[in-house]
Protein backbone atom coordinates (compact mmCIF):
# COMPACT_ATOMS: atom_id res chain seq x y z
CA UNK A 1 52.83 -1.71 -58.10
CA UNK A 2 56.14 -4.30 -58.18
CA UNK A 3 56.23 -5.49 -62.05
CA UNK A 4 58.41 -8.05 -63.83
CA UNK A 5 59.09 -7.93 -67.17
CA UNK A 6 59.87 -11.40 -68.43
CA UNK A 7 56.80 -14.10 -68.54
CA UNK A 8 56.47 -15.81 -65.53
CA UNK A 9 57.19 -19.59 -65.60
CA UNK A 10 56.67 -22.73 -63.87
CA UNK A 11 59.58 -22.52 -61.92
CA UNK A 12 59.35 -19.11 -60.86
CA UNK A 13 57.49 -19.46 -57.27
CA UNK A 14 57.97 -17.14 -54.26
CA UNK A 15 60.58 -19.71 -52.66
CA UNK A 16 62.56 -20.22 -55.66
CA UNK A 17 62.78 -16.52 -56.28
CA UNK A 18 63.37 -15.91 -52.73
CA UNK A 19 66.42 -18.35 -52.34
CA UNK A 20 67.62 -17.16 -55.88
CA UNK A 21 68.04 -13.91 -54.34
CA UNK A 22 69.11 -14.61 -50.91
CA UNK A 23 71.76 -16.97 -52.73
CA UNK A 24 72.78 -14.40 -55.72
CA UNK A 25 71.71 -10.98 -54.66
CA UNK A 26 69.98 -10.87 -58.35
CA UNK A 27 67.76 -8.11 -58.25
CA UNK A 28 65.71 -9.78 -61.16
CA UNK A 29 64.72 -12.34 -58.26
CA UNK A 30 63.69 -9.94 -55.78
CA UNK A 31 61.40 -8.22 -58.34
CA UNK A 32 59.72 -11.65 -58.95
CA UNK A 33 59.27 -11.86 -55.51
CA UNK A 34 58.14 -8.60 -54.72
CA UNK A 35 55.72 -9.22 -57.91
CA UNK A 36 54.32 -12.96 -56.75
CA UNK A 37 54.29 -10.90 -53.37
CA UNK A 38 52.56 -8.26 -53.71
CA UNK A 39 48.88 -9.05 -52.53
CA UNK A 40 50.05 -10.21 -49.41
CA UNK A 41 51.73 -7.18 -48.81
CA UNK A 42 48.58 -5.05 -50.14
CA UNK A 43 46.40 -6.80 -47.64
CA UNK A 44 48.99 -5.82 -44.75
CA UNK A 45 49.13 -2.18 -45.96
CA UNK A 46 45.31 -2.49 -46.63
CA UNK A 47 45.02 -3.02 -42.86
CA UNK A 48 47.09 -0.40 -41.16
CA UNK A 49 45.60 2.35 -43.70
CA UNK A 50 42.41 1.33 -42.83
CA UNK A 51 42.74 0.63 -38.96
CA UNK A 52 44.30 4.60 -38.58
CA UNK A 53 42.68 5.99 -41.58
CA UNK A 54 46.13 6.60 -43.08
CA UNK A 55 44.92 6.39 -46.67
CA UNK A 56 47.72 9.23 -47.94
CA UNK A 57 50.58 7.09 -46.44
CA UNK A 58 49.59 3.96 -48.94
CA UNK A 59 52.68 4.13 -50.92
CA UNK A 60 54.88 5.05 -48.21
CA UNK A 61 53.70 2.32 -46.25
CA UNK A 62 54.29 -0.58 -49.36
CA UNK A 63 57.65 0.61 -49.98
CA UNK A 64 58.67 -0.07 -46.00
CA UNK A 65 57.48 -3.32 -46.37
CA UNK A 66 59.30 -3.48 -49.50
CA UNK A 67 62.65 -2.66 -47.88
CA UNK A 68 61.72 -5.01 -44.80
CA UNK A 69 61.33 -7.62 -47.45
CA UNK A 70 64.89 -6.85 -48.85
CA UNK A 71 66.34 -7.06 -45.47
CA UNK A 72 64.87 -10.25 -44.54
CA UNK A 73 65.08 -12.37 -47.25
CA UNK A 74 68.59 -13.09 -47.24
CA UNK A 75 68.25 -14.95 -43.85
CA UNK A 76 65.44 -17.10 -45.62
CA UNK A 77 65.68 -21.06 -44.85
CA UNK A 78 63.09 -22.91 -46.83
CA UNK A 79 63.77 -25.67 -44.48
CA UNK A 80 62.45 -24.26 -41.32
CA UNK A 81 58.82 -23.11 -42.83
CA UNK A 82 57.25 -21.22 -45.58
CA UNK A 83 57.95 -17.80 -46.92
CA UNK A 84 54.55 -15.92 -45.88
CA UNK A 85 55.27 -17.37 -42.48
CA UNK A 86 58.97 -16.20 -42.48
CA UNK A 87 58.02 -12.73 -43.48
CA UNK A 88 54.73 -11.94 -41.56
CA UNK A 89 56.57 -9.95 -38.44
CA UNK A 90 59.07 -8.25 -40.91
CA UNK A 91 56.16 -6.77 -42.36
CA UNK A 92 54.53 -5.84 -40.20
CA UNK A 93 56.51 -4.82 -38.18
CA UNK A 94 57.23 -2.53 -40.96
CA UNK A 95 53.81 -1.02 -41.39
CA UNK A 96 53.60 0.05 -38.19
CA UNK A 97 56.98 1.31 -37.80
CA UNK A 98 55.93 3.32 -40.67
CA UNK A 99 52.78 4.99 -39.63
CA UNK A 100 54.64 5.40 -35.80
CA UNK A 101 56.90 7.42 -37.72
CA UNK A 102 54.54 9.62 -39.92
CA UNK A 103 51.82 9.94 -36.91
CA UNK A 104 54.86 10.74 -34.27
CA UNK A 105 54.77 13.82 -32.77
CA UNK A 106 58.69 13.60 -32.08
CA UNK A 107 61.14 14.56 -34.71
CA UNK A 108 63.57 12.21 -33.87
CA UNK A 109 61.75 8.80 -36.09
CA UNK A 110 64.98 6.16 -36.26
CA UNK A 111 64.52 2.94 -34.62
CA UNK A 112 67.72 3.52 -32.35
CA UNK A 113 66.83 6.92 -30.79
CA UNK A 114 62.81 6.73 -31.19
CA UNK A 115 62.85 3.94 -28.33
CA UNK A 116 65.02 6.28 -26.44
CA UNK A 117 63.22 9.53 -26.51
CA UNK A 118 59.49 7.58 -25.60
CA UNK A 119 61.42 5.91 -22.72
CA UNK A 120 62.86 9.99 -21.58
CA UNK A 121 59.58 11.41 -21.80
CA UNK A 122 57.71 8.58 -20.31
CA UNK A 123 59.70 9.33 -17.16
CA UNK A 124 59.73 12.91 -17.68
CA UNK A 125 55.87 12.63 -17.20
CA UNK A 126 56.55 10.53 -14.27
CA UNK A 127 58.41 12.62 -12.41
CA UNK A 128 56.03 15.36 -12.90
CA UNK A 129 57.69 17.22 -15.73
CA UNK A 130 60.61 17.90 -13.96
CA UNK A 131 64.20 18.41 -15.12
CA UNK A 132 66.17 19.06 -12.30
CA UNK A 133 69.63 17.37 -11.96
CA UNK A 134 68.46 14.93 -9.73
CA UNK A 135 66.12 14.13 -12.33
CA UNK A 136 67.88 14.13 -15.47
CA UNK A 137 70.67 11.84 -13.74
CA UNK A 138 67.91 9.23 -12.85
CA UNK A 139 66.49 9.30 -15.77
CA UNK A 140 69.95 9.24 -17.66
CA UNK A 141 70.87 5.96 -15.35
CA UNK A 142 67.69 4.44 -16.39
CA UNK A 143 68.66 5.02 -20.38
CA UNK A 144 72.08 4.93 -20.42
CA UNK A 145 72.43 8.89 -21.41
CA UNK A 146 74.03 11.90 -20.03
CA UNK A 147 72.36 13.73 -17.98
CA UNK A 148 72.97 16.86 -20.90
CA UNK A 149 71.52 14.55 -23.78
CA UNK A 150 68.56 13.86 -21.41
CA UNK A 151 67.97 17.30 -21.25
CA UNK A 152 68.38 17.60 -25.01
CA UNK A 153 65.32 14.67 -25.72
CA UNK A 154 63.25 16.16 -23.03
CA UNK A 155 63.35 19.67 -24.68
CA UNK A 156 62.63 17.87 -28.52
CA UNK A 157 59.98 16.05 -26.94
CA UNK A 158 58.15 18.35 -24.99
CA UNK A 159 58.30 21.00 -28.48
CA UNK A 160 56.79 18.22 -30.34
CA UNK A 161 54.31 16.95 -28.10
CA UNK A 162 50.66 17.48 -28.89
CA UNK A 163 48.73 18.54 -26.08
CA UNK A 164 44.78 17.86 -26.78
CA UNK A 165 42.71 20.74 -24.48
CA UNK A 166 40.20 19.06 -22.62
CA UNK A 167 36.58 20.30 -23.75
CA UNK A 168 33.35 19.60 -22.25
CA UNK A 169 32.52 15.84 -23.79
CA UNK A 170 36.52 14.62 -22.58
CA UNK A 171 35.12 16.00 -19.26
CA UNK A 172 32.02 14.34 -19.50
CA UNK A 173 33.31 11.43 -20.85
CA UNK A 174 35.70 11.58 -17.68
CA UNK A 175 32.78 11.99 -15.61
CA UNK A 176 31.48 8.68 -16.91
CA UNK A 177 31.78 5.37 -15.37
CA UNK A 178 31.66 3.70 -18.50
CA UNK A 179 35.62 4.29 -17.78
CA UNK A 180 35.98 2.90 -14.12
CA UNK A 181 37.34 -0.14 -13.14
CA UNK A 182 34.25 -1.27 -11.84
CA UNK A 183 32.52 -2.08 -15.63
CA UNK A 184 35.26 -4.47 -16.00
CA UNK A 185 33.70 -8.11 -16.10
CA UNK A 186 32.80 -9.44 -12.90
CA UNK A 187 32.84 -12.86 -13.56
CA UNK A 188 32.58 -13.80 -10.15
CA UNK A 189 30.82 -10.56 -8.92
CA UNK A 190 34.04 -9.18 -8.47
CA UNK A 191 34.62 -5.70 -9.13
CA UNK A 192 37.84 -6.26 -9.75
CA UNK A 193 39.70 -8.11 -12.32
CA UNK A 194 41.20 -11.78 -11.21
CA UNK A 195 42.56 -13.39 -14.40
CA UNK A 196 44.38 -16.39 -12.26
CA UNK A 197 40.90 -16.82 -11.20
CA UNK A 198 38.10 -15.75 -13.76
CA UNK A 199 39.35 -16.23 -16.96
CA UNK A 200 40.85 -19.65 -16.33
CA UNK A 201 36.91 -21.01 -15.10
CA UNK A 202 36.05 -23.65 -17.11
CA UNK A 203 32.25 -23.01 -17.42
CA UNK A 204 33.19 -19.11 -18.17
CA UNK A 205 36.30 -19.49 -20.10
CA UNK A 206 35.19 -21.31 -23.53
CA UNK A 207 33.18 -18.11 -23.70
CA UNK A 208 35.41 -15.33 -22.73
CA UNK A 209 38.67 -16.40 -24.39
CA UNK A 210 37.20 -16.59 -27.36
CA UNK A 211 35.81 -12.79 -27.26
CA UNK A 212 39.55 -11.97 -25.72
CA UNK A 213 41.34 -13.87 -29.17
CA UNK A 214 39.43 -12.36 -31.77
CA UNK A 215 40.66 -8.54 -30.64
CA UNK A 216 43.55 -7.60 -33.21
CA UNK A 217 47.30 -8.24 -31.71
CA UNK A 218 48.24 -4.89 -30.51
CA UNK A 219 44.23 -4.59 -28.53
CA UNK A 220 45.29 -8.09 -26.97
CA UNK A 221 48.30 -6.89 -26.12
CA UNK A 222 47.19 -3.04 -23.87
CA UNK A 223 44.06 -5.02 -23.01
CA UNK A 224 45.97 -7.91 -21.32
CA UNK A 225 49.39 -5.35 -20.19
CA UNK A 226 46.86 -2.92 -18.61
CA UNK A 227 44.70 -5.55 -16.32
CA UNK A 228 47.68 -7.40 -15.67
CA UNK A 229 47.90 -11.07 -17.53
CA UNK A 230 49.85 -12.78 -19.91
CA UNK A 231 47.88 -12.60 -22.78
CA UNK A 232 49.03 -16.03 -24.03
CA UNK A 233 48.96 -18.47 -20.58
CA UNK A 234 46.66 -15.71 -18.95
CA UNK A 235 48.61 -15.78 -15.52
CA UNK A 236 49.15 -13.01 -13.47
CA UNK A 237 51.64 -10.04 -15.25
CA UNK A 238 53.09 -6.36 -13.74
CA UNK A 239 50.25 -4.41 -14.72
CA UNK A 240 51.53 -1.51 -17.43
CA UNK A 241 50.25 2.28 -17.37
CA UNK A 242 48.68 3.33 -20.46
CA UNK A 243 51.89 6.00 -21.68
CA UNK A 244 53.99 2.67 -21.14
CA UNK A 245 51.72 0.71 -23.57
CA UNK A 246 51.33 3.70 -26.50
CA UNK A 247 55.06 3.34 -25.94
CA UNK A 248 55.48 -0.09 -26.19
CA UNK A 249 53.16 -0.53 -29.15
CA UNK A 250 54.39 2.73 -30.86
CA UNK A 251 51.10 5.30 -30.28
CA UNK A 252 51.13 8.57 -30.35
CA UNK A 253 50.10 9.13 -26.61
CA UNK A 254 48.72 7.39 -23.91
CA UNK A 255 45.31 8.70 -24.88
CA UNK A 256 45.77 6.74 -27.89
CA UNK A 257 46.34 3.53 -25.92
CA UNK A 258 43.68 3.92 -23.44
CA UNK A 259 41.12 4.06 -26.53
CA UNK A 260 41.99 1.06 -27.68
CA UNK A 261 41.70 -0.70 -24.39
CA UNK A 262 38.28 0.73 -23.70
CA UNK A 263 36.76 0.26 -27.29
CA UNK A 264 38.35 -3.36 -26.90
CA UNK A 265 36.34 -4.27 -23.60
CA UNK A 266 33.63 -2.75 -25.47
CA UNK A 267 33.97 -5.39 -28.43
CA UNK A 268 34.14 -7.96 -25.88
CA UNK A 269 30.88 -6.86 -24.05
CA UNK A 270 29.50 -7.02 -27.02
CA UNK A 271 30.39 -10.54 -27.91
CA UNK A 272 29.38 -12.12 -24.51
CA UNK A 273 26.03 -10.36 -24.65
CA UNK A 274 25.35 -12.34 -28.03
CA UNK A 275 25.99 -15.51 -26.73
CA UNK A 276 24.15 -14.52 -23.38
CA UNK A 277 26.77 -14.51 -20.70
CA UNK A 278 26.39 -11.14 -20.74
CA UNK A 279 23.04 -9.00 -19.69
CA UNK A 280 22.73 -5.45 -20.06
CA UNK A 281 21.38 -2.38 -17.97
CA UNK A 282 20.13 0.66 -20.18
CA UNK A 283 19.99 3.67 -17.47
CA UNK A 284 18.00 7.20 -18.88
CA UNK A 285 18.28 10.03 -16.43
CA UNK A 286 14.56 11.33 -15.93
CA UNK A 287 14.71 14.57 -13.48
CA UNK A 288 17.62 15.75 -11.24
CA UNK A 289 17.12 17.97 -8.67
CA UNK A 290 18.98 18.72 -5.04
CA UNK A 291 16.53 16.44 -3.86
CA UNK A 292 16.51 14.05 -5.55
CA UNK A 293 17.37 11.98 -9.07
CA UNK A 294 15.54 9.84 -11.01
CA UNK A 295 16.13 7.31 -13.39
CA UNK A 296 14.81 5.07 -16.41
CA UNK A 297 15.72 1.28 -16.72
CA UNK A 298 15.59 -1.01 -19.00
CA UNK A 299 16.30 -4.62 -18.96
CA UNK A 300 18.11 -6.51 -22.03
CA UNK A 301 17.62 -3.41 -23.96
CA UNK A 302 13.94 -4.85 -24.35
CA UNK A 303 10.13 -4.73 -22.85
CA UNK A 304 8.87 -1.73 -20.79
CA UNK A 305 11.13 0.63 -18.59
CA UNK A 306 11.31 0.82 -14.59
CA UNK A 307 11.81 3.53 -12.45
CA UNK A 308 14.44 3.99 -9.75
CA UNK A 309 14.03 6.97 -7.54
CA UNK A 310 17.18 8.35 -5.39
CA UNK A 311 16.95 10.33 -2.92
CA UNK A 312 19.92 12.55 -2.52
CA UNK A 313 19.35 13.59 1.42
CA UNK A 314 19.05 10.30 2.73
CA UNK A 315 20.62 8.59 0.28
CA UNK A 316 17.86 6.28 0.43
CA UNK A 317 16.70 3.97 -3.19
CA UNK A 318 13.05 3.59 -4.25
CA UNK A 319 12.22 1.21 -7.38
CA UNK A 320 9.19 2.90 -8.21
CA UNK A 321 8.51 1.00 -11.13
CA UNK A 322 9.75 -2.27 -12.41
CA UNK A 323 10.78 -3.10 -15.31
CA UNK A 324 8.90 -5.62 -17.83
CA UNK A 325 11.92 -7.93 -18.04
CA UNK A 326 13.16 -7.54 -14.04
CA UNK A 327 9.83 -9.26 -12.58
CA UNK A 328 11.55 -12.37 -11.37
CA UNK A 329 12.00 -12.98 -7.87
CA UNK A 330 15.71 -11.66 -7.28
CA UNK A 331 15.23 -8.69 -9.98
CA UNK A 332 18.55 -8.26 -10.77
CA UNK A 333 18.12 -5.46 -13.22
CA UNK A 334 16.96 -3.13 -10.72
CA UNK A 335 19.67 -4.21 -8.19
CA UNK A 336 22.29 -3.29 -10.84
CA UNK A 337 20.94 -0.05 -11.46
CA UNK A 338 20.83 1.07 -7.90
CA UNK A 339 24.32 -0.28 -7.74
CA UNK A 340 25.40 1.93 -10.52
CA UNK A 341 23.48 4.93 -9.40
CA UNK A 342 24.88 4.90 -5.89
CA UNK A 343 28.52 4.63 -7.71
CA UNK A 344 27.48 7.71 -9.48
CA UNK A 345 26.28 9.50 -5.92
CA UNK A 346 29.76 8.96 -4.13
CA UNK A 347 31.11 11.11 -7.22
CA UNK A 348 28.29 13.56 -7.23
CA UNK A 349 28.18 12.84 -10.64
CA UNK A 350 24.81 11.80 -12.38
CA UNK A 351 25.23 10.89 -16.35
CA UNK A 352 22.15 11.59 -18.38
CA UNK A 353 22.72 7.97 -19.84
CA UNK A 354 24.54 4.44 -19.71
CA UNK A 355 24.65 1.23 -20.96
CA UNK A 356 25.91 -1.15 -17.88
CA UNK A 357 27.00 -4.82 -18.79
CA UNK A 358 26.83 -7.53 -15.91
CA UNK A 359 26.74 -11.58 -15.63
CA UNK A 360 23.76 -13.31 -13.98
């Protein structure tokens, strides 16, 4: 907790003190900014702890800021905005530089060699982890290293590196097409994302730009880098891997990344069904033989379940029962589940369960 010892007057706002000290360097100033500060910078810290359960780095955290505060304030100009505008990237830019650092699997943590070492072992990984000279001289070109000190990041990073074994729900969870490109939104029945052409549809776009702004800055950020659009003018970007992203948004691995993308579509999903753009697909697997595999439906996650029969020989669809919400004319329920299911057959791979999201 920042304190100040003297009574606090009229005079004694967050500009004043910050100018006083950017001016004079008196320290007296910076602790009666720090203390007129400090709930700002509790809510920040608040944030990070709670966004990567970090409660244990809480004081580490509110000291960065702290020192980010120290370094910024003496290029304060009241003139050119406020102070809790001036100082919002300092700090946090500082919380997360903080829990990069204390999460990092790399020993090397300073913001000069940090960059460095993600940038090595993100081509180390693309060269399929290989370190011969031709290698380490391409990848030393690329950084501006020898090809020696190359060597020298490669070997910290790959002894610091946590490697997560896969166990049977990442396989499964692999196995599931909840992670294919083909649950993105198809605004246009497309299976594929076209930002230069979906999100920018007027009728479509006063609903989905909203879900897309209300994701944190760093999920807008691997959500819009990973499909491939700016996130701010939403025209078409170099799509970004996901060990590119976790580096440039300081996670631990691309793992990390790709969670946040995935849980981020999920958020959106979730907004678009509420206002009704959105329609869902709720898919229980009833038998599976060699046969043949058979599935429960349910429409709008309400009303009575259908039943889709497929018949693994022929490879042959049988809607055996509809379901109480996919009576209309077109039944598009159904139509998505067999489209899903027959995904699921060109992988050989039959969930037990899924939740598919699709506009009418």
């Amino acid at each position: 907790m920042f304190t100040y010892p003297d009574p606090i007057g009229k005079d004694d706002t967050l500009t004043n003190a910050a100018v006083r000290y950017r001016d004079t360097g008196d320290l007296k100033a910076l602790a009666l900014f720090l203390h007129l500060f400090e709930p700002q910078i509790n809510k920040v810290v608040n944030a990070a702890i709670k966004t990567y359960g970090q409660e244990s780095l809480y004081e580490d955290i509110k000291l960065a800021c702290a020192l980010a505060i120290m370094d910024a304030l003496p290029k304060f100009d009241p003139n050119r905005g406020k102070i809790g505008g001036f100082l919002r990237y300092p700090i946090l830019h500082a919380a997360q530089e903080e829990l990069r650092v204390m999460r990092s699997g790399f020993p090397i943590s300073t913001k000069s060699t940090d960059p460095v070492l993600r940038k090595v072992m993100l081509l180390y990984h693309e060269n399929d982890d290989r370190h011969d000279p031709e290698v380490l001289a391409e990848i030393g070109r690329q950084v501006n290293r020898e090809p020696k000190t190359v060597l020298k990041y490669i070997l910290d990073g790959t002894t610091n590196e946590i490697v997560f074994e896969e166990n049977e729900t990442d396989k499964k969870k692999k196995e599931d097409d909840y992670k294919d490109q083909y649950l993105l939104f198809k605004v246009r029945g497309n299976p594929e994302w076209e930002p230069e052409n979906s999100l920018l549809q007027s009728e479509q776009s006063g609903l989905i730009v909203p879900a897309f702004a209300a994701l944190p800055n760093v999920n807008r950020d691997i959500v819009s880098l990973h499909l491939g659009f700016c996130e701010n003018c939403f025209r078409p970007a170099e799509r970004q891997t996901f060990e590119a992203l976790a580096l440039r948004n300081g996670r631990r691995s691309a793992q990390a990344a790709e969670n946040i993308y995935y849980r981020s579509l999920n958020q959106m999903r979730e907004k678009l069904t509420e206002r009704g753009f959105l329609h869902t697909v709720r898919l229980n697997r009833l038998k599976k033989t060699k046969a043949a595999v058979v599935y429960a439906y349910q429409a709008d996650n309400d009303g009575k379940w259908g039943e889709i029969e497929y018949d693994c020989k022929t490879g042959q669809f049988q809607v055996v029962k509809l379901a109480e919400l996919d009576l209309t004319k077109s039944q598009p329920f159904s139509k998505q589940a067999i489209r899903r299911i027959r995904l699921w057959a060109q992988r050989e791979v039959f969930p037990k369960k899924d939740l598919v999201w699709f506009p009418l």
